[in-house]
Protein backbone atom coordinates (compact mmCIF):
# COMPACT_ATOMS: atom_id res chain seq x y z
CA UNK A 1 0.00 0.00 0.00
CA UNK A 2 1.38 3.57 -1.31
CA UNK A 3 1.35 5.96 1.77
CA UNK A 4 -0.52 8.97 1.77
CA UNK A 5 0.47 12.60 1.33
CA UNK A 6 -0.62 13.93 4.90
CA UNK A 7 -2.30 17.74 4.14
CA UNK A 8 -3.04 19.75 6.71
CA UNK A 9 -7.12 19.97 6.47
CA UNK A 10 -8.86 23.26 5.76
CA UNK A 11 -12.02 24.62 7.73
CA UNK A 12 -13.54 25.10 4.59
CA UNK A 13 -12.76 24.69 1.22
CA UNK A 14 -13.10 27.33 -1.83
CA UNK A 15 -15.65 26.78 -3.65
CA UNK A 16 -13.54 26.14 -6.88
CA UNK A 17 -12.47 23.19 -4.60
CA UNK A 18 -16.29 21.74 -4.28
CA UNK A 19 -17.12 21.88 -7.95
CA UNK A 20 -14.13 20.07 -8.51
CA UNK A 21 -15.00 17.07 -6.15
CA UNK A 22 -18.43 17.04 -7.38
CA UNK A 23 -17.36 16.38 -10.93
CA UNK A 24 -14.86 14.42 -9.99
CA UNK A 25 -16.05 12.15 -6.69
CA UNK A 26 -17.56 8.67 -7.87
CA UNK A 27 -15.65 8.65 -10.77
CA UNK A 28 -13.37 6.95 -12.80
CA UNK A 29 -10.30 9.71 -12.88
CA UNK A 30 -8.15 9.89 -15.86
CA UNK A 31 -4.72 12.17 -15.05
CA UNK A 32 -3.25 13.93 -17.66
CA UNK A 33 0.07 16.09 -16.61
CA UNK A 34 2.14 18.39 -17.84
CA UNK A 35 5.46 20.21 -16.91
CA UNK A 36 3.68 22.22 -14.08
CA UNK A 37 3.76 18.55 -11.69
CA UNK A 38 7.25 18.67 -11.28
CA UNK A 39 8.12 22.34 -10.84
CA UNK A 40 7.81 21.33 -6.70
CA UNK A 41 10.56 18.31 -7.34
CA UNK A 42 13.12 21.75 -8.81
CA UNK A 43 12.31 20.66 -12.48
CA UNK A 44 11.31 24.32 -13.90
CA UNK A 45 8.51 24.83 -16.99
CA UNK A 46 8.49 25.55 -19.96
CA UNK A 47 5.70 28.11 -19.92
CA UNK A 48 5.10 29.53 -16.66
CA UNK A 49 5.31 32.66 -15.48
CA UNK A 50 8.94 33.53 -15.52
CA UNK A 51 10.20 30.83 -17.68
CA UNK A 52 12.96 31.86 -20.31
CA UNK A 53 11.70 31.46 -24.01
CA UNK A 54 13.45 28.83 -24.95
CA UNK A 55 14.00 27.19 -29.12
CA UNK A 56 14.58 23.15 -28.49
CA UNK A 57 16.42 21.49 -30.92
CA UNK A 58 14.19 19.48 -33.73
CA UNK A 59 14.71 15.96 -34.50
CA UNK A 60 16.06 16.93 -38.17
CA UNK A 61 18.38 19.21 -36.34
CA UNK A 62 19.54 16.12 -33.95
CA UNK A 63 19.42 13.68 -36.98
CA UNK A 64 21.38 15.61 -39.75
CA UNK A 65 24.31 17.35 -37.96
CA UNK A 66 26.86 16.20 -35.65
CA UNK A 67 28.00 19.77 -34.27
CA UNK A 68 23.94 19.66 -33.39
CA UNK A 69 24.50 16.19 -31.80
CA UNK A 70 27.17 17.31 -29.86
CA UNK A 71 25.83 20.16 -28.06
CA UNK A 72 22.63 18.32 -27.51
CA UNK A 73 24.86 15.32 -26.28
CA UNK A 74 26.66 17.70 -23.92
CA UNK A 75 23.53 19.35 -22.56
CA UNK A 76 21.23 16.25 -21.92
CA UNK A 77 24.03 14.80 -20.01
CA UNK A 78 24.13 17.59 -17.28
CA UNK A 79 20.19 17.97 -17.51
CA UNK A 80 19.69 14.38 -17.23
CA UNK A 81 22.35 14.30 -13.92
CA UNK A 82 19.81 16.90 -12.26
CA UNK A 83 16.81 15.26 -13.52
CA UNK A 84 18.34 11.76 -11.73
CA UNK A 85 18.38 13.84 -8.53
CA UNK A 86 15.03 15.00 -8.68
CA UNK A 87 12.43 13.22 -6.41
CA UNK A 88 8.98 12.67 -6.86
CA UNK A 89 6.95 15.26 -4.74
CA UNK A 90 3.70 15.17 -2.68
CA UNK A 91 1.46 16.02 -6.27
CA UNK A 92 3.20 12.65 -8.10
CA UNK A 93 2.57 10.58 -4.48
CA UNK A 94 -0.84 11.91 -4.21
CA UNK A 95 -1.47 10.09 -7.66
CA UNK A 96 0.11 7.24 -6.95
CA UNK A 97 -1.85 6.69 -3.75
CA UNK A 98 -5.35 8.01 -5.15
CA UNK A 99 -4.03 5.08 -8.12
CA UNK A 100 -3.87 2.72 -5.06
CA UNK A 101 -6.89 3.63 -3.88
CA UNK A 102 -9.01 2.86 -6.81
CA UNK A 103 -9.99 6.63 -8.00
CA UNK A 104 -7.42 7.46 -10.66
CA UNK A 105 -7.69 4.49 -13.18
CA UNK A 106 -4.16 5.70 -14.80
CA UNK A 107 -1.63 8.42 -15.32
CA UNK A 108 -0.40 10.09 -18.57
CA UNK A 109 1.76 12.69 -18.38
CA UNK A 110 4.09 14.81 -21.53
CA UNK A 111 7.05 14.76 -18.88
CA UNK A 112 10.39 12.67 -19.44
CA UNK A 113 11.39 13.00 -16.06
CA UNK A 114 10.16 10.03 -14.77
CA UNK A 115 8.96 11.33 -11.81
CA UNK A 116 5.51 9.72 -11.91
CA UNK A 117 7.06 5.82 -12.25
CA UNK A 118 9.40 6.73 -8.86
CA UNK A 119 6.43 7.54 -7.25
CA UNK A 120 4.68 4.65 -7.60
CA UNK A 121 1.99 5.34 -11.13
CA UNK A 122 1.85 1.58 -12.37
CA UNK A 123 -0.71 2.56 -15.05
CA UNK A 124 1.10 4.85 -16.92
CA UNK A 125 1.80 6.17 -20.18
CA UNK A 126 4.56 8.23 -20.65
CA UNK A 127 2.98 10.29 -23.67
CA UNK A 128 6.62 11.97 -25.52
CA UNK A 129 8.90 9.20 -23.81
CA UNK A 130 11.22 8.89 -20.76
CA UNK A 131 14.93 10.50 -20.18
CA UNK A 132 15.74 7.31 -18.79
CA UNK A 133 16.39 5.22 -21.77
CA UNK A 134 18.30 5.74 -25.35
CA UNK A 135 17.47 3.94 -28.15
CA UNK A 136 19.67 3.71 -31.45
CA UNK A 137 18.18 5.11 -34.61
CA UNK A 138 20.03 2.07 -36.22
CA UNK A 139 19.31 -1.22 -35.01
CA UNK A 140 16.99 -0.31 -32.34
CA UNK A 141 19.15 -1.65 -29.40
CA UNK A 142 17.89 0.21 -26.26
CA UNK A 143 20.03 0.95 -23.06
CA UNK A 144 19.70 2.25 -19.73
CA UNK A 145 20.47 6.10 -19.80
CA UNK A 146 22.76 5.59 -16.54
CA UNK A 147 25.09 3.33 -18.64
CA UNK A 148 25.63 5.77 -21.45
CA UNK A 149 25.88 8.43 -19.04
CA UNK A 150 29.13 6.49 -17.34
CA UNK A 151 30.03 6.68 -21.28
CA UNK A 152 29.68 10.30 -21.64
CA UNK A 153 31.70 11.14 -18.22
CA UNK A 154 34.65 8.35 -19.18
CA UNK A 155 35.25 10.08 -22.83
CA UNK A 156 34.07 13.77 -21.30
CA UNK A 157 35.50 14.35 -17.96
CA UNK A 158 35.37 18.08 -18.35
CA UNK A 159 32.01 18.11 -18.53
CA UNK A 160 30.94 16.94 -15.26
CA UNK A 161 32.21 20.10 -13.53
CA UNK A 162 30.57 23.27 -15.38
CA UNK A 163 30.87 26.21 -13.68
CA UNK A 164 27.14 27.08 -14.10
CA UNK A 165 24.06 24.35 -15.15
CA UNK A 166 20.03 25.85 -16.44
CA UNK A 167 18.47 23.44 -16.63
CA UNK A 168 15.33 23.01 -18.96
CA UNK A 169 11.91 20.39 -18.38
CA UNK A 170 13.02 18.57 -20.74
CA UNK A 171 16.33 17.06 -19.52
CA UNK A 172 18.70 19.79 -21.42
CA UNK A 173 21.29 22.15 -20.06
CA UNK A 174 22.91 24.75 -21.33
CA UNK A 175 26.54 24.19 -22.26
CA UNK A 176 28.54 27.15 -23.91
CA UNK A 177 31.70 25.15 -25.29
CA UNK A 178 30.49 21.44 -26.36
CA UNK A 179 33.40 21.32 -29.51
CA UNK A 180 35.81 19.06 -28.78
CA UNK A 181 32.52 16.38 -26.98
CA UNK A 182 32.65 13.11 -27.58
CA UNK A 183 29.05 12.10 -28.91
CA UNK A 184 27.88 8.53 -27.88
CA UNK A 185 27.76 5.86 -30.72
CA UNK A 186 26.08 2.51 -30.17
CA UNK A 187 28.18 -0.45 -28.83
CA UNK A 188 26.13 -2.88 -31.06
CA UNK A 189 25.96 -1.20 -34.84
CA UNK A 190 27.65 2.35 -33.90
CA UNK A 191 24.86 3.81 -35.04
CA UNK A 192 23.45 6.85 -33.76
CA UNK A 193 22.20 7.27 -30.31
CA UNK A 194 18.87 9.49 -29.18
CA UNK A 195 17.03 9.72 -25.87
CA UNK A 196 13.85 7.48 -25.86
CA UNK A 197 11.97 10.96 -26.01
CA UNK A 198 9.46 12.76 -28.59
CA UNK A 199 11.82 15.93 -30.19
CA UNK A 200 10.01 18.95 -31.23
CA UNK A 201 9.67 17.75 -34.94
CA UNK A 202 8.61 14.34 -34.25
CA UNK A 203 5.64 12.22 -33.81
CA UNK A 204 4.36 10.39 -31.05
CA UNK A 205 4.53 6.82 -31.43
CA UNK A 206 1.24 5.74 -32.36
CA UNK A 207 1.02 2.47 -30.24
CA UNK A 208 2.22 4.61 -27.43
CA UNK A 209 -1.01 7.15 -28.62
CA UNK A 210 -3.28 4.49 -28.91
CA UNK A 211 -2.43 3.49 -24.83
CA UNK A 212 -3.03 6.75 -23.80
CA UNK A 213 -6.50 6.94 -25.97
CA UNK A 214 -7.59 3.81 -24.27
CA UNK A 215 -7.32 5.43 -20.61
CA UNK A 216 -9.53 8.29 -21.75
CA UNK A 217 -11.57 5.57 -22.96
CA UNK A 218 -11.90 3.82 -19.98
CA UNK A 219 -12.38 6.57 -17.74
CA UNK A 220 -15.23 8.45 -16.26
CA UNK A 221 -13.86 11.66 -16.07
CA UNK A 222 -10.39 13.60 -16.63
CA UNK A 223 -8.44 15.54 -14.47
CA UNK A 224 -5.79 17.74 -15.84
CA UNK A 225 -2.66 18.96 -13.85
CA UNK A 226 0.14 21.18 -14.90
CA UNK A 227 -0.31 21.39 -18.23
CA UNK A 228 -0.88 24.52 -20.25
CA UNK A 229 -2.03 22.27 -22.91
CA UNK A 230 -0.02 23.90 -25.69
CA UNK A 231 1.07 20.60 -27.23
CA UNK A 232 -1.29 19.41 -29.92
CA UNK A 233 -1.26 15.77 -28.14
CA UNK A 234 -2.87 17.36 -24.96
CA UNK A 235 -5.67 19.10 -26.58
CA UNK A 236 -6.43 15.85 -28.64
CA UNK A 237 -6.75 13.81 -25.20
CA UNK A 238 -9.10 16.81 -23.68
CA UNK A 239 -11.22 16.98 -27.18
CA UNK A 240 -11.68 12.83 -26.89
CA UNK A 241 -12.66 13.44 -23.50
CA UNK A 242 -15.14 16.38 -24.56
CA UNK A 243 -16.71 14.43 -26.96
CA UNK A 244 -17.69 11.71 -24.68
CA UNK A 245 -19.19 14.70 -22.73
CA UNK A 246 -17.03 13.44 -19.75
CA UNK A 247 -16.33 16.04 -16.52
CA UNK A 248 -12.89 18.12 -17.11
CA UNK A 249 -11.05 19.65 -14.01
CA UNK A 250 -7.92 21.39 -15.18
CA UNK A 251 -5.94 22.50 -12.27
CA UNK A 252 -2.94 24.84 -13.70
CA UNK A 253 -1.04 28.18 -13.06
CA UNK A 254 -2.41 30.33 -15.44
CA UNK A 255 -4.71 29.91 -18.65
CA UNK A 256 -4.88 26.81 -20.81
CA UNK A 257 -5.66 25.92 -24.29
CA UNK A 258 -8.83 24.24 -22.53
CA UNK A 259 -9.71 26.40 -20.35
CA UNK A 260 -12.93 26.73 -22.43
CA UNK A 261 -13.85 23.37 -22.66
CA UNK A 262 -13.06 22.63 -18.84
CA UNK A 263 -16.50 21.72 -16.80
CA UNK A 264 -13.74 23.50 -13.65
CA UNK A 265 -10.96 25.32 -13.68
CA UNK A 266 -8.71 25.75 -10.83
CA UNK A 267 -5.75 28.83 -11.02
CA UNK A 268 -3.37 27.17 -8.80
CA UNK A 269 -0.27 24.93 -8.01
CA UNK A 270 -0.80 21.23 -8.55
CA UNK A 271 0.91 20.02 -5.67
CA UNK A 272 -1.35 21.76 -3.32
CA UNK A 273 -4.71 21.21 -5.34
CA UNK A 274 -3.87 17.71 -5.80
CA UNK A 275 -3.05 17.14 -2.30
CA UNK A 276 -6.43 18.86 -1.34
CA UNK A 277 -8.46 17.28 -3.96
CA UNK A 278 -7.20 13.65 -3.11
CA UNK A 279 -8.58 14.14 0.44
CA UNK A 280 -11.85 14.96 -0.28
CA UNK A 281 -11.87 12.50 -3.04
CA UNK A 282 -11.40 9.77 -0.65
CA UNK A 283 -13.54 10.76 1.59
CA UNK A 284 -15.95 10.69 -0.80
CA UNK A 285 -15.12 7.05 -1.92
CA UNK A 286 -15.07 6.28 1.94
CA UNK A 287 -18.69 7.06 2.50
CA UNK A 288 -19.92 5.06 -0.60
């Protein structure tokens, strides 16, 4: 059994709150995340307030240049380091337990952190991929990302000790002299090497599309957490949800794309809201 996230009650809840559990409570809950769950475990966003406008690097870019391989090489290494360190926090164990529990039927989330798995999600679909594993573009050979990163650091020393790391949500860092890195090659084909993760540029995989469609499927309603809903795959989850006229909660710092089509909205921080909305949630379960 998956603890719970102890919260410290409230003597009475806003009313934003109440909708919420009344669209929610009784159901089958769908969770769809975005980059706003893990700005609590120090992973920052991509589009909250503050963020830096940032231009990712495509998949052609990646896929047709080596100096582009390089610097991405030489940033994802540092990134991923930080992103190792990262823990889950009480939002991803909140959805883990309400998982547990019986109220969330499954988890998809457009973060590669891996944050979700180490808390516990079992029925989850990580929607652009995982930082975690590399794949070759060549034979298809997959390995664990800690074993190329003890690559990287053997053939790179100088790049474990930066005097400065940003780090992005999606793993990079930036790196201001990445010439003379030594990109990874595969140790079965020496092919080229990418992160098992969806680059601006690229498609989702459509079995891995199909998984996610099946949870919406299967659920009763949808709640939506950190997510601005920007990415087209979001917005294509919330519209097969809309069409099957189920409840929407979006829970999010700022407006969304689906803001519109949400039955609630809730302006706020996911960790807390999650962490409120579980316990009413399961008190609501508890009195069935």
């Amino acid at each position: 059994m998956i603890p719970l996230v102890e919260s410290t009650p409230r003597a009475d809840s806003p009313v934003e709150i109440d909708e919420a559990v009344a669209a929610l409570a009784g159901r089958r809950i769908v969770v769809l995340t975005g980059a706003g769950m893990s700005t609590d475990s120090g992973i920052p966003d991509y589009r909250g307030e503050g963020a830096p406008k940032r231009n990712p690097m495509t998949f052609d870019q990646f896929r047709e240049s080596h100096d582009y391989r390089r610097r991405y090489w030489a940033g994802s290494h540092l990134g991923w380091k930080m992103f190792h360190a990262a823990r889950p926090n009480a939002g991803h164990r909140v959805l883990a337990a309400l998982e547990d529990a019986g109220v969330v039927s499954g988890v998809i989330t457009q973060n590669v952190d891996g944050l979700h798995a180490r808390a516990g999600s079992t029925h989850l679909v990580d929607l652009h991929g995982s930082m975690d594993r590399v794949l070759c573009l060549n034979c298809g050979q997959a390995f664990a990302r800690a074993s190329i990163a003890e690559r990287i650091s053997a053939d790179n020393p100088w790049v474990d000790e930066p005097d400065a790391i940003t780090m992005a949500p999606d793993g990079d860092a930036d790196v201001t002299d990445y010439s003379s890195f030594v990109v990874p090659a595969c140790s079965v084909c020496q092919g080229m090497l990418k992160p098992d993760v969806v680059f601006f540029g690229e498609f989702i995989p459509t079995e891995r599309f199909q998984e996610a469609s099946a949870l919406v499927a299967g659920a009763e309603a949808i709640l939506i957490a950190g997510s601005s809903l920007v990415v087209n795959s979001g917005i294509r989850l919330l519209e097969q949800a809309r069409r099957r006229r189920l409840p929407i909660v979006i829970v999010n710092r700022g407006a969304t794309k689906g803001d519109s089509r949400a039955t609630v909205k809730l302006d706020a921080g996911a960790t807390e809201t999650l962490t409120e909305l579980s316990r009413h949630l399961l008190s609501a379960k508890g009195t069935r």
